[in-house]
C-alpha atoms as a PDB file:
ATOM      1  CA  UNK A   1       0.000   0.000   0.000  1.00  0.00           C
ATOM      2  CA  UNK A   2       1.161   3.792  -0.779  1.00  0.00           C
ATOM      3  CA  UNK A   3      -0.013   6.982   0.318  1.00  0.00           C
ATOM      4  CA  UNK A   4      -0.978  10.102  -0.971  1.00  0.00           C
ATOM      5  CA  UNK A   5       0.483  13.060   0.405  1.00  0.00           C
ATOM      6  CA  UNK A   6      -2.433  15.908  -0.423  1.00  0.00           C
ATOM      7  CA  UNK A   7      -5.673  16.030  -2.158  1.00  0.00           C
ATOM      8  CA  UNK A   8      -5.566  16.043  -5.705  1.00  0.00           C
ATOM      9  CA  UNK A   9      -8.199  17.192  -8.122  1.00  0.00           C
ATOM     10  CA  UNK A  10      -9.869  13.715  -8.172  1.00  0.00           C
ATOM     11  CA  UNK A  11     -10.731  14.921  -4.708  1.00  0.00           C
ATOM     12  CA  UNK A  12      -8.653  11.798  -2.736  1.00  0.00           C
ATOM     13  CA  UNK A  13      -7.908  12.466   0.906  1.00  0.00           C
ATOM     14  CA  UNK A  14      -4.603  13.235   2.686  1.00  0.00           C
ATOM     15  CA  UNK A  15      -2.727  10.259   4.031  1.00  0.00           C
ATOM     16  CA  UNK A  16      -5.303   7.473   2.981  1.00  0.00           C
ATOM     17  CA  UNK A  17      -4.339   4.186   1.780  1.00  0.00           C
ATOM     18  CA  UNK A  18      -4.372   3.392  -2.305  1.00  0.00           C
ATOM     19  CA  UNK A  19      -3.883   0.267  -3.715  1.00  0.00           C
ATOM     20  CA  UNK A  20      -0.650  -0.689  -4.655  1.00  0.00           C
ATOM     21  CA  UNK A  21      -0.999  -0.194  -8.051  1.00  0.00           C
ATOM     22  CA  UNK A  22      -2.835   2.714  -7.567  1.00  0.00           C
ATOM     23  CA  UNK A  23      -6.054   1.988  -9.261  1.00  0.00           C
ATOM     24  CA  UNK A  24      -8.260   2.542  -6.449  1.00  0.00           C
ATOM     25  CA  UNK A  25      -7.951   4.845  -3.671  1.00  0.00           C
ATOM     26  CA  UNK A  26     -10.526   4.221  -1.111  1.00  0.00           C
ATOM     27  CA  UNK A  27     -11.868   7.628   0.430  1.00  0.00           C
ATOM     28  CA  UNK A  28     -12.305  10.809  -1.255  1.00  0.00           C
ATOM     29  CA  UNK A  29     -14.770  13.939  -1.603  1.00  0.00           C
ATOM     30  CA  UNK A  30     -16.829  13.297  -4.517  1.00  0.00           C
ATOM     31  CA  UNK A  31     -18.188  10.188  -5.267  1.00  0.00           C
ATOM     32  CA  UNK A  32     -16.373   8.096  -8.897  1.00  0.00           C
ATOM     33  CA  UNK A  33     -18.552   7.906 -11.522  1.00  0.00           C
ATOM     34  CA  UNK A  34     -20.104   5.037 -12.979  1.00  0.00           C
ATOM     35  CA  UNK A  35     -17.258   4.739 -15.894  1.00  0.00           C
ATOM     36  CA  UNK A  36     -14.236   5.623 -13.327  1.00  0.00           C
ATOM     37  CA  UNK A  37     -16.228   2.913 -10.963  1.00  0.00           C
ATOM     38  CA  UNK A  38     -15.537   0.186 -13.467  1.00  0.00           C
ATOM     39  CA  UNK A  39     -11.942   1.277 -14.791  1.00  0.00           C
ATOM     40  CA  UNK A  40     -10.955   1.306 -11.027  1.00  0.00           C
ATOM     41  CA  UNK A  41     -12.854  -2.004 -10.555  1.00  0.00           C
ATOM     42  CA  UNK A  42     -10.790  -3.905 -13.653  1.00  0.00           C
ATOM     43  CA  UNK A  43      -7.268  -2.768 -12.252  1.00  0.00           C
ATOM     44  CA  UNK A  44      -7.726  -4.683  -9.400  1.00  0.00           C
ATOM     45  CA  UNK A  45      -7.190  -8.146 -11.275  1.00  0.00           C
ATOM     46  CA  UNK A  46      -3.531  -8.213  -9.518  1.00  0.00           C
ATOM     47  CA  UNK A  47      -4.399  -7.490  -6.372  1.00  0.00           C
ATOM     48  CA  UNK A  48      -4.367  -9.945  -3.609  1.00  0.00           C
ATOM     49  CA  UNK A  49      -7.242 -11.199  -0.748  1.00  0.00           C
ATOM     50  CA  UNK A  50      -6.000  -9.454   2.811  1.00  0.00           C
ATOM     51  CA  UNK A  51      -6.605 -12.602   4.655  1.00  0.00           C
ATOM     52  CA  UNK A  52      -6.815 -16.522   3.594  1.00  0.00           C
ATOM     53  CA  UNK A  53     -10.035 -17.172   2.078  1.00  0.00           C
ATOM     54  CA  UNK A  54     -12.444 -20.256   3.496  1.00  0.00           C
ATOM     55  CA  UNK A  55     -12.781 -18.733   6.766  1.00  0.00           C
ATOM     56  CA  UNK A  56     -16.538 -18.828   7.298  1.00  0.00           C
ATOM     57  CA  UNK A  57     -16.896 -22.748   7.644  1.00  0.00           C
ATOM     58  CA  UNK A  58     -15.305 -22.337  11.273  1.00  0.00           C
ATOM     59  CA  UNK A  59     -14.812 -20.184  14.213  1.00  0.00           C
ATOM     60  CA  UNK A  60     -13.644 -16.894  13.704  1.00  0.00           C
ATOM     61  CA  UNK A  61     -10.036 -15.991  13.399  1.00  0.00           C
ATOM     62  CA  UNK A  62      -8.728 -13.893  16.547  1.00  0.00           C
ATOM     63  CA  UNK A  63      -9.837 -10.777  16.632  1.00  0.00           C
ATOM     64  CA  UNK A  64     -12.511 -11.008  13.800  1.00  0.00           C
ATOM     65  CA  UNK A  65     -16.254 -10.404  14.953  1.00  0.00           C
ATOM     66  CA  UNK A  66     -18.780 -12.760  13.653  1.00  0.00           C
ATOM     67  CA  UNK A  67     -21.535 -11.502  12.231  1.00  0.00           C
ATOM     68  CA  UNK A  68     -25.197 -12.414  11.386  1.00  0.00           C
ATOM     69  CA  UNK A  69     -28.353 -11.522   9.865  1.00  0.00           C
ATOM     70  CA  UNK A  70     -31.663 -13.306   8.789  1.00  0.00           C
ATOM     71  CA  UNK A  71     -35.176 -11.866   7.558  1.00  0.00           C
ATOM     72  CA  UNK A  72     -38.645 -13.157   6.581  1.00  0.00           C
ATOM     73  CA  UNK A  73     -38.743 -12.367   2.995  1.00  0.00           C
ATOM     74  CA  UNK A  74     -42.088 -13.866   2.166  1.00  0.00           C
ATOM     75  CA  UNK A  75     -43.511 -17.777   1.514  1.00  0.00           C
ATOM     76  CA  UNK A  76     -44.000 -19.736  -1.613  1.00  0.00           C
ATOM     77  CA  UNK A  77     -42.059 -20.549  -4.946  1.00  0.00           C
ATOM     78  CA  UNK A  78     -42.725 -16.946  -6.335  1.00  0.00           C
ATOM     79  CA  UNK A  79     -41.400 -15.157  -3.888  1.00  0.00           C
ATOM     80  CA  UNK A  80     -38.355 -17.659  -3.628  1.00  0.00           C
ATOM     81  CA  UNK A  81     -37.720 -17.492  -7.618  1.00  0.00           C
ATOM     82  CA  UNK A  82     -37.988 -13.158  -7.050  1.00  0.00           C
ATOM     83  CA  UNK A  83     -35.527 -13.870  -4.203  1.00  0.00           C
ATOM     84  CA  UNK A  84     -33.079 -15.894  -6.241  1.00  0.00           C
ATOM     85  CA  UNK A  85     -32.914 -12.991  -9.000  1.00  0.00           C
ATOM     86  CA  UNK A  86     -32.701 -10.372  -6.631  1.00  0.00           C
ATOM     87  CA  UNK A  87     -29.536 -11.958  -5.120  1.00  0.00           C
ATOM     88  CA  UNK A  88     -27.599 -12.261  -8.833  1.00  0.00           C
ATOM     89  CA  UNK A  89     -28.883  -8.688  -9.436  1.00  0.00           C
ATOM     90  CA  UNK A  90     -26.794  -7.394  -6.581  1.00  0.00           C
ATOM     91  CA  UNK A  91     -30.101  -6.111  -4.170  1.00  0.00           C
ATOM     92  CA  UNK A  92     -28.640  -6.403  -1.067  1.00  0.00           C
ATOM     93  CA  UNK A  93     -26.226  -2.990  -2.043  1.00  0.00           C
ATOM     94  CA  UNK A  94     -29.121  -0.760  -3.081  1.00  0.00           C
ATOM     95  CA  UNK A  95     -29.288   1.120  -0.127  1.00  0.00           C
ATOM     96  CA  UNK A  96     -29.416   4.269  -1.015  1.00  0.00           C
ATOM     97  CA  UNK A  97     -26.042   5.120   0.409  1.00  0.00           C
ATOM     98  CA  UNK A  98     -23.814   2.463  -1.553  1.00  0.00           C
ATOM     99  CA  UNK A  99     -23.778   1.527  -4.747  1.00  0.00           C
ATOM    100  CA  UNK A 100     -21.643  -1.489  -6.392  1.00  0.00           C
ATOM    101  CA  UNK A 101     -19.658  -1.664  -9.315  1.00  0.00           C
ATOM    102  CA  UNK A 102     -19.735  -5.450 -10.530  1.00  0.00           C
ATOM    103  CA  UNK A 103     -18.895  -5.099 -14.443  1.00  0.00           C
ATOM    104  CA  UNK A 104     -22.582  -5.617 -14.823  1.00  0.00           C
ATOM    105  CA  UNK A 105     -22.575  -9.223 -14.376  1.00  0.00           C
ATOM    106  CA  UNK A 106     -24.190 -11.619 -11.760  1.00  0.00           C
ATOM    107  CA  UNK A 107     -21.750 -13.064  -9.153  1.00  0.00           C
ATOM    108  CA  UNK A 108     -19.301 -15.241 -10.357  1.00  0.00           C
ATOM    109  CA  UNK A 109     -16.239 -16.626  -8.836  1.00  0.00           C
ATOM    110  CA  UNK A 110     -13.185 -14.720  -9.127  1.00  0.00           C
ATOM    111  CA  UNK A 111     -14.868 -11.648  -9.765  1.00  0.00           C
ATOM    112  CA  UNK A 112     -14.236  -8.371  -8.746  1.00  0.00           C
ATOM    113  CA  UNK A 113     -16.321  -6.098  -6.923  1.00  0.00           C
ATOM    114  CA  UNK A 114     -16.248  -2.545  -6.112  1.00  0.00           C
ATOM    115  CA  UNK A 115     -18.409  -0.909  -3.426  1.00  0.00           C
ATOM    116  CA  UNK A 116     -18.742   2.628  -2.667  1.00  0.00           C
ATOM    117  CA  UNK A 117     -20.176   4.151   0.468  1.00  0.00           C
ATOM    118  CA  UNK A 118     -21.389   7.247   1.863  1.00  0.00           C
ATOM    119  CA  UNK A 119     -19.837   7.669   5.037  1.00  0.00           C
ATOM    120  CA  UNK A 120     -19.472  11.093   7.232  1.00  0.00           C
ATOM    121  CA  UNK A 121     -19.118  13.454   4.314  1.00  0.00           C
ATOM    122  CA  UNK A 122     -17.096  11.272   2.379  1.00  0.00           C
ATOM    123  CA  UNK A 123     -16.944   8.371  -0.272  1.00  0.00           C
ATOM    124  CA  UNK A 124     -15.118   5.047   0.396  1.00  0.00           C
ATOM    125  CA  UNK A 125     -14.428   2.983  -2.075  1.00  0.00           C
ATOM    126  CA  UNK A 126     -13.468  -0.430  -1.006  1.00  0.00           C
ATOM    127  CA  UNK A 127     -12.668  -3.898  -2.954  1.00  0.00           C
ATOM    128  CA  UNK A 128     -13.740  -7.628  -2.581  1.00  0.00           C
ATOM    129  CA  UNK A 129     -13.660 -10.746  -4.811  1.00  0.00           C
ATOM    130  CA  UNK A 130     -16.086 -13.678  -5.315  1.00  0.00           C
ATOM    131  CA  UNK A 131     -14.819 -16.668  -3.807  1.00  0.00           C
ATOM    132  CA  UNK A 132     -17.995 -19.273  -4.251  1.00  0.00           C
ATOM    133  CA  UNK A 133     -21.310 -18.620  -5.710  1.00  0.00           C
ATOM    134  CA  UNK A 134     -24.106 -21.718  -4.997  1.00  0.00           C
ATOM    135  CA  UNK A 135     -26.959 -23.354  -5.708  1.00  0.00           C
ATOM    136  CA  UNK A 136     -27.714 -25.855  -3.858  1.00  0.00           C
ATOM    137  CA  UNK A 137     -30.877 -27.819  -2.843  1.00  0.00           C
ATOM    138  CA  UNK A 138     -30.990 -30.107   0.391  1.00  0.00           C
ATOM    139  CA  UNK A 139     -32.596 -32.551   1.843  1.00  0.00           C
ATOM    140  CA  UNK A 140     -35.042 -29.677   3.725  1.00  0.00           C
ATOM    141  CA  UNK A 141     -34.154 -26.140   2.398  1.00  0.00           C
ATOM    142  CA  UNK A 142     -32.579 -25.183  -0.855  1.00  0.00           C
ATOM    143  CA  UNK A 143     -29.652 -22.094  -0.788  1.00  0.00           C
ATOM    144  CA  UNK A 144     -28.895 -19.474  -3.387  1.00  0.00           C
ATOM    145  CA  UNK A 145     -26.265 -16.804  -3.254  1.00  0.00           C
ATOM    146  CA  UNK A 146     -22.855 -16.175  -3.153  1.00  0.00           C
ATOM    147  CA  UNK A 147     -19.939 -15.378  -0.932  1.00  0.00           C
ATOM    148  CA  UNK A 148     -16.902 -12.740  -1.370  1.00  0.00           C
ATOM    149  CA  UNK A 149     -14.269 -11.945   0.824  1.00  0.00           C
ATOM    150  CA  UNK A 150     -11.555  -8.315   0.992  1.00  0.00           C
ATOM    151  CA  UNK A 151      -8.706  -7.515  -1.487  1.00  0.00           C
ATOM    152  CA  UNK A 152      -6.421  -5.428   0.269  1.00  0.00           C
ATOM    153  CA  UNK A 153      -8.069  -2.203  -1.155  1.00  0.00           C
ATOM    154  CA  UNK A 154     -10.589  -2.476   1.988  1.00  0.00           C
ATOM    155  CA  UNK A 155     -10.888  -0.658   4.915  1.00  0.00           C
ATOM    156  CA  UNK A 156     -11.523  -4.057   7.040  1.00  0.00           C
ATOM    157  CA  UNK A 157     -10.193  -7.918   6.039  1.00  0.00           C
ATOM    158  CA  UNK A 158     -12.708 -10.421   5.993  1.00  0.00           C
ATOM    159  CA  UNK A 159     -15.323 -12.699   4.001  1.00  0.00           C
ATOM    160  CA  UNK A 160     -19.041 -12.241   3.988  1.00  0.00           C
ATOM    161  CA  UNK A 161     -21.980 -14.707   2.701  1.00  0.00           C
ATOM    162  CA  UNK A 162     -24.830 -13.155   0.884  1.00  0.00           C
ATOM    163  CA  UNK A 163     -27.795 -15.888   0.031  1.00  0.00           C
ATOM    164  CA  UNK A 164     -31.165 -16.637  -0.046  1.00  0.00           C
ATOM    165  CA  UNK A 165     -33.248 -20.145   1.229  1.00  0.00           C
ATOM    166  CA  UNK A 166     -36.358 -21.683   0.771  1.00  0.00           C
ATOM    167  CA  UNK A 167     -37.641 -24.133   3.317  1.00  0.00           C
ATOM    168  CA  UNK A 168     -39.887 -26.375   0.987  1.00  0.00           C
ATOM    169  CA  UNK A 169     -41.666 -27.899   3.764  1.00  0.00           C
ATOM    170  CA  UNK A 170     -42.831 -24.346   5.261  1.00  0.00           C
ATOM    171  CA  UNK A 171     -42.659 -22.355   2.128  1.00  0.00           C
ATOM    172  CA  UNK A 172     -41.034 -20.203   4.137  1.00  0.00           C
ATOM    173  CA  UNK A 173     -38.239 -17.904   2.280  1.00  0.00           C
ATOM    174  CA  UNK A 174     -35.709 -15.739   3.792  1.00  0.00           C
ATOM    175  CA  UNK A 175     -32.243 -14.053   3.545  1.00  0.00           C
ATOM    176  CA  UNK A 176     -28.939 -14.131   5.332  1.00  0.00           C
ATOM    177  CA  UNK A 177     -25.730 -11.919   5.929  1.00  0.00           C
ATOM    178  CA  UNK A 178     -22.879 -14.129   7.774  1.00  0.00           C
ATOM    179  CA  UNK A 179     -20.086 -12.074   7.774  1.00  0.00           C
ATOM    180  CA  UNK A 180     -16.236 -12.236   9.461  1.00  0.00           C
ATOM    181  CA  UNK A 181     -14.107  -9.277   9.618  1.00  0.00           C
ATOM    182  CA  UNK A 182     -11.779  -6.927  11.777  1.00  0.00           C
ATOM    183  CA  UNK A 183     -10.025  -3.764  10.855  1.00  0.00           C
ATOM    184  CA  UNK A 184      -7.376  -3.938   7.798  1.00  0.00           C
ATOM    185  CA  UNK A 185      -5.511  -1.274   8.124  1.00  0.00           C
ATOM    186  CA  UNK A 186      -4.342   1.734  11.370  1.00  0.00           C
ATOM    187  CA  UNK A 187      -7.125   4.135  10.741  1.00  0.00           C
ATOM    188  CA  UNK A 188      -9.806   1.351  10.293  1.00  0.00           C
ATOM    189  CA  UNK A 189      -8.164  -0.243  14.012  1.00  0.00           C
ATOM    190  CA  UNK A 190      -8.490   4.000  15.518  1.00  0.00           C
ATOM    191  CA  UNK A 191     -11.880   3.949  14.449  1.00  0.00           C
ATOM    192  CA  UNK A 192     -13.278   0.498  14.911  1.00  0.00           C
ATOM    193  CA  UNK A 193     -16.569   1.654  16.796  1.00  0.00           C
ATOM    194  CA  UNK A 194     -17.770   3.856  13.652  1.00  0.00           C
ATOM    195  CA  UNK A 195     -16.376   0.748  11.124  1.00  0.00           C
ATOM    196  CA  UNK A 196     -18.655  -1.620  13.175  1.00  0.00           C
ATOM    197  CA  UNK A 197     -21.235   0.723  13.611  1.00  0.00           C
ATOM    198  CA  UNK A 198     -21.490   1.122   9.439  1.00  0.00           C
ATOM    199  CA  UNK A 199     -21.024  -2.498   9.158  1.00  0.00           C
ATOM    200  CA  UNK A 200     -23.768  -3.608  11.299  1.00  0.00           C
ATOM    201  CA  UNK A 201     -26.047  -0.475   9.247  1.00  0.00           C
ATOM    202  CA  UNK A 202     -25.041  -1.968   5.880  1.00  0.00           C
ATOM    203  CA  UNK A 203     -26.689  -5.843   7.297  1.00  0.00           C
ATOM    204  CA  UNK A 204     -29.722  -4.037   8.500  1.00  0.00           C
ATOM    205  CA  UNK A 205     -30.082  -1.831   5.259  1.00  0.00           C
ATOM    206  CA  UNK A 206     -29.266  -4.692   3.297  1.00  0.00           C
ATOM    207  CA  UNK A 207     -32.258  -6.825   4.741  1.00  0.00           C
ATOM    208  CA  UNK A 208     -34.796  -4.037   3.708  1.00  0.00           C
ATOM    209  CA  UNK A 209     -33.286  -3.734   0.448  1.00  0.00           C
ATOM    210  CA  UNK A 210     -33.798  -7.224  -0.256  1.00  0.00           C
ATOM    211  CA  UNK A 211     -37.406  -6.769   1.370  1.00  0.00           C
ATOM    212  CA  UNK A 212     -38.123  -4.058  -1.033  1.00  0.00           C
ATOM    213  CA  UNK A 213     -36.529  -5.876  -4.015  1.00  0.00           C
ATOM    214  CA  UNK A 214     -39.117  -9.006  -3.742  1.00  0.00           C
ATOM    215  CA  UNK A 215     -42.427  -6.836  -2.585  1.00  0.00           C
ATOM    216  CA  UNK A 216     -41.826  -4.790  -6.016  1.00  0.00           C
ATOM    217  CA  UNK A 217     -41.506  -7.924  -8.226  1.00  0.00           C
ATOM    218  CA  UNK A 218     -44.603  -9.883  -6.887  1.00  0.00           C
END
């Protein structure tokens, strides 16, 4: 990781992180445009996950928090086939104050994601990659989604699981967030309470986004 030393007219702050190549610095003033978004989003095919991926399958690495969320989305197979799309079009980041550069393609594995937030007055752009995306039908409930996990253009280091599941004896469908993380970097350890506090918004958001996604396709 470099620095830069002073804002610049693309607006990038004083002493934050870049990527090592550059490509993506992750706070500034203004927000990147959509075409800025996706050039920043393609440089990072060199750049590396901040922790081992595979982590969620266990108990959380020291000094990672462990992190979950699950909501009611509706019942029947409607509402679980609306759910299914919803996930591969990326509803869990429209929340108003993110938005997600994903080279306007469903998940995939190995691909590269950009998300940029809204945070106190400025715009943090931060980097992930698809590790796994599923399918899967069980003996009881059937699973949908996928999971990503940090490059090292990210304020915090960590994997999250985004999916949807359909519990065919119920009808019942639903969403979950399980998430493992910790700061990645000085300023992100400084100001853990407000990371955390934003992280824990961005699972709560992200349940009434998906909410809103399936009420406005049935």
């Amino acid at each position: 990781m470099r620095c830069s030393t002073r804002w610049n007219a693309a607006g990038s702050c004083v002493g934050i992180p870049t990527s090592a190549g550059g490509g993506l610095r992750i706070a500034r003033l203004r927000p990147l445009r959509e075409p800025e978004l996706e050039r920043s989003r393609v440089g990072l095919a060199s750049e590396a996950h901040s922790y081992e991926p595979g982590i969620l399958g266990g108990a959380a690495p020291g000094g990672m928090s462990n992190d979950r969320l699950e909501a009611v989305l509706g019942v029947g197979d409607g509402v679980w086939e609306v759910a299914r799309s919803a996930i591969d079009e990326w509803a869990p980041f429209d929340l108003g104050w993110t938005e997600i550069a994903t080279g306007d393609r469903s998940p995939y594995p190995g691909q590269d994601v950009i998300v940029q937030a809204r945070i106190l007055g400025l715009r943090f752009a931060v980097a992930s990659r698809v590790i796994e995306v599923h399918d899967r039908a069980g003996d009881h409930t059937d699973t949908h989604g996928f999971t990503y996990g940090t490059l090292h253009s990210h304020v915090v280091r960590g994997e999250e699981l985004f999916e949807v599941w359909h519990d065919r004896a119920t009808g019942e469908v639903g969403y979950r967030i399980h998430a493992m993380a910790a700061p990645g970097n000085w300023y992100a350890r400084l100001g853990r309470p407000v990371v955390d506090h934003y992280r824990g918004r961005f699972r709560r958001d992200s349940g009434a986004a998906m909410a809103r996604a399936v009420r406005a396709s049935l």
